[in-house]
Protein backbone atom coordinates (compact mmCIF):
# COMPACT_ATOMS: atom_id res chain seq x y z
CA UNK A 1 -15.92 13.15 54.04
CA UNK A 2 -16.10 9.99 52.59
CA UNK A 3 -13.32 8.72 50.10
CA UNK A 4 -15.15 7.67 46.82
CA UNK A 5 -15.47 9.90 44.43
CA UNK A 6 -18.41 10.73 42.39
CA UNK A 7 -18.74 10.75 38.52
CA UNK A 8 -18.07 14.44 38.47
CA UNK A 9 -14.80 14.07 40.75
CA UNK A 10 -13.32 11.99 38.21
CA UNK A 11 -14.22 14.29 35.31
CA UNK A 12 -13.08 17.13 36.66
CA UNK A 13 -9.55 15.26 37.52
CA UNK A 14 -9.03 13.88 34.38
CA UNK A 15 -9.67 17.13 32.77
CA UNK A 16 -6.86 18.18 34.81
CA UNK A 17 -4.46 16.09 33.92
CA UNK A 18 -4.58 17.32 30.28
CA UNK A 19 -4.27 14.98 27.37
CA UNK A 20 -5.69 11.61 26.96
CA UNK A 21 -3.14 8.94 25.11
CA UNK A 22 -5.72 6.35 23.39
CA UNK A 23 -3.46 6.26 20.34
CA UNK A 24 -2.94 3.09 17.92
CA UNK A 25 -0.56 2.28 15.41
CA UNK A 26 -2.82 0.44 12.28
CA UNK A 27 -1.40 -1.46 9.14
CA UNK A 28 -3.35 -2.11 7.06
CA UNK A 29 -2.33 -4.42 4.00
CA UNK A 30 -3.88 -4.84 0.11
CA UNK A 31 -6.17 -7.98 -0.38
CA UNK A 32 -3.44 -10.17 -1.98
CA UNK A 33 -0.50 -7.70 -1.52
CA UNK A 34 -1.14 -6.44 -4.74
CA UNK A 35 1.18 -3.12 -5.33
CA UNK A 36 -2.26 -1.06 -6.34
CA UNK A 37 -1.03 1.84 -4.83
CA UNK A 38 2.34 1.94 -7.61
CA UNK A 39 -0.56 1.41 -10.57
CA UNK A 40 -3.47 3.57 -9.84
CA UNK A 41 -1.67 6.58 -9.81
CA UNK A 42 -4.90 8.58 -7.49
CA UNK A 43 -5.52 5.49 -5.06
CA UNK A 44 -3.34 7.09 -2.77
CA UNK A 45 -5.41 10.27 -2.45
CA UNK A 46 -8.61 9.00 -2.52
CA UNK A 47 -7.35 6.27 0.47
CA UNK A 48 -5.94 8.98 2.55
CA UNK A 49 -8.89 11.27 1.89
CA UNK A 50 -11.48 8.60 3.10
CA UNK A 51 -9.40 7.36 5.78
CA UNK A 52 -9.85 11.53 6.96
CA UNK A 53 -13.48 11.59 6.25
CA UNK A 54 -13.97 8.44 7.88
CA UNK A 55 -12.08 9.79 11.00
CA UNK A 56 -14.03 13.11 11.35
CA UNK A 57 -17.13 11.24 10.95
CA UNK A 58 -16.53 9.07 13.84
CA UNK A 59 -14.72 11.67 15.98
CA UNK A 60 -11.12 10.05 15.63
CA UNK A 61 -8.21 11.95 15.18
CA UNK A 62 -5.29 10.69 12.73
CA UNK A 63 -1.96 12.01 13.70
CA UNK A 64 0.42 10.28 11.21
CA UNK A 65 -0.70 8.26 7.87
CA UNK A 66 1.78 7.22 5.00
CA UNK A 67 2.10 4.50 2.48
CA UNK A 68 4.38 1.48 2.54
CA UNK A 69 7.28 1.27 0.41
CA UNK A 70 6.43 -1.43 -1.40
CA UNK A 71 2.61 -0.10 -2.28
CA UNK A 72 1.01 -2.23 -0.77
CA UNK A 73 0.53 -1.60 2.68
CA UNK A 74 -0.78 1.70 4.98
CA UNK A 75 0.60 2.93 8.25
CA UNK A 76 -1.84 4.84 10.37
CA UNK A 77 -1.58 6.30 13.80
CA UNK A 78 -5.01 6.86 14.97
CA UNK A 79 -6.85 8.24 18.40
CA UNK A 80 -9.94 6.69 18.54
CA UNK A 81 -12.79 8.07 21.16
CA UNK A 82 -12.59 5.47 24.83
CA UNK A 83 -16.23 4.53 23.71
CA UNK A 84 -14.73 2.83 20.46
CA UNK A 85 -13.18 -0.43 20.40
CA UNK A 86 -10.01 -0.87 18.19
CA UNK A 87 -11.76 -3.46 16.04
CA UNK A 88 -14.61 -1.21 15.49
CA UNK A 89 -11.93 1.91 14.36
CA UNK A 90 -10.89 -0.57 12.00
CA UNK A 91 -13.86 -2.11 10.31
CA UNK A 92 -15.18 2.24 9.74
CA UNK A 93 -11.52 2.93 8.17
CA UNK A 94 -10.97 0.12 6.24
CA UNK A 95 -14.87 0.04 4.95
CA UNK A 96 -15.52 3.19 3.85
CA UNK A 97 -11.75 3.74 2.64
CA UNK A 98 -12.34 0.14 0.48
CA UNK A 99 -15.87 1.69 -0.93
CA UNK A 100 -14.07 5.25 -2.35
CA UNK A 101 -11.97 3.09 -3.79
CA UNK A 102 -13.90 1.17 -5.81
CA UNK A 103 -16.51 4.01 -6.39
CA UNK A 104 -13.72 6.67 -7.75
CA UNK A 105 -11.56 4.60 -9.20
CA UNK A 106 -13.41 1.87 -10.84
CA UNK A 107 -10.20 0.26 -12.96
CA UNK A 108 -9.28 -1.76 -9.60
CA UNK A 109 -11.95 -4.12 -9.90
CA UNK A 110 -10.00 -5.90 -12.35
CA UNK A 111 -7.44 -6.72 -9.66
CA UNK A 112 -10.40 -7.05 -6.84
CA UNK A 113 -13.13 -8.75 -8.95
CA UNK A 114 -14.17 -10.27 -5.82
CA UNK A 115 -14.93 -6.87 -3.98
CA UNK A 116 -12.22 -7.09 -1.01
CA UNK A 117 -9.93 -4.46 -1.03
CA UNK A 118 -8.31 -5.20 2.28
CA UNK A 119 -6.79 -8.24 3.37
CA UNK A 120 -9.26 -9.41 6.32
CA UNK A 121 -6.00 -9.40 8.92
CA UNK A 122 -4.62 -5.99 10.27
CA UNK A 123 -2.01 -4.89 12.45
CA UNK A 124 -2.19 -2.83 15.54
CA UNK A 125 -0.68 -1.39 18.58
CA UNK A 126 -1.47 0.99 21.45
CA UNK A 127 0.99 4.00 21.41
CA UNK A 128 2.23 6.30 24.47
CA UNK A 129 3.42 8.88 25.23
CA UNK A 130 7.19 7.56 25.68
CA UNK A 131 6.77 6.03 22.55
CA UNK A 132 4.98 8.14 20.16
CA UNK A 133 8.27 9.94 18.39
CA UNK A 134 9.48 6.33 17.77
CA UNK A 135 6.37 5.70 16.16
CA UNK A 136 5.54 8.60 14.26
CA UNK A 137 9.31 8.88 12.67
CA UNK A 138 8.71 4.98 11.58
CA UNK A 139 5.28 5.79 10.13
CA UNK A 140 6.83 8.59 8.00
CA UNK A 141 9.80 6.82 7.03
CA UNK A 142 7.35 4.23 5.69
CA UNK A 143 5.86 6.91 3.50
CA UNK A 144 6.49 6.82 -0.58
CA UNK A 145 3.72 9.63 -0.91
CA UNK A 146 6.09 12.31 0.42
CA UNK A 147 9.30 13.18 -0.73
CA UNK A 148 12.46 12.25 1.62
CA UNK A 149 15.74 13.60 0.93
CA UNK A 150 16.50 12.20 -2.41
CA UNK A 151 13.20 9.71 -2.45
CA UNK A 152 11.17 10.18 -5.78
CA UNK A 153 7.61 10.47 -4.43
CA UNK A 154 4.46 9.57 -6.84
CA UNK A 155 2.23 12.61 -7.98
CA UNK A 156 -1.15 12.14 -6.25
């Protein structure tokens, strides 16, 4: 018996050890900071529900998603498939995320005449399994969508 292992060897161990962390931690920021998220009252749903479409599309998974506190800003933690490179994950979400916007909620053009609605520069960050409660209690402390203990939330 030799010791290298075929393509199916490996399958079948991987399978066994359950699980498979490819998890990142995204921010995503506003083309010019703007606080669009505080003035166009449904931005936030229609963000958040592309971001999901966009996901299942692609066969990514998002585990945690909120809305920085200053409306401006979106923290997303994200497993994307091991064929998919991180830049790629990015340029699906923020693309078709940045086209609902301006499709269902036309008024924002006056604050993105030129048609960006991202800022070109993101944020990320691989996330583990020893580290995924640390980031998934920051992502949702981040979050002005959902009501925290005495936090006014915005109706979506």
């Amino acid at each position: 018996m030799n010791s290298v292992n075929s393509g199916r060897d490996i399958k079948v161990g991987s399978e066994k050890l359950g699980h498979q962390y490819h998890w990142e931690h995204f921010v995503f920021v506003t083309k010019y900071r703007r606080d669009v998220f505080a003035r166009y009252h449904t931005l936030m749903k229609v963000v958040r529900d592309a971001f999901h479409v966009s996901a299942e599309k692609y066969e990514m998974t998002i585990k945690e998603l909120s809305f920085g506190e200053d409306y401006e800003h979106v923290h997303l933690e994200v497993s994307i498939p091991n064929t998919m490179s991180v830049s790629r994950a990015v340029q699906l979400l923020k693309g078709y995320s940045s086209y609902s916007a301006f499709r269902q909620v036309p008024e924002i053009k006056r604050d993105y005449w030129g048609g960006e609605f991202w800022s070109d520069a993101y944020s990320n960050g691989s996330v583990g399994p020893r580290d995924e409660t640390i980031v998934k209690d920051y992502i949702r402390r981040q979050d002005v969508s959902r009501p925290i203990s005495g936090q006014r939330c915005l109706a979506l």
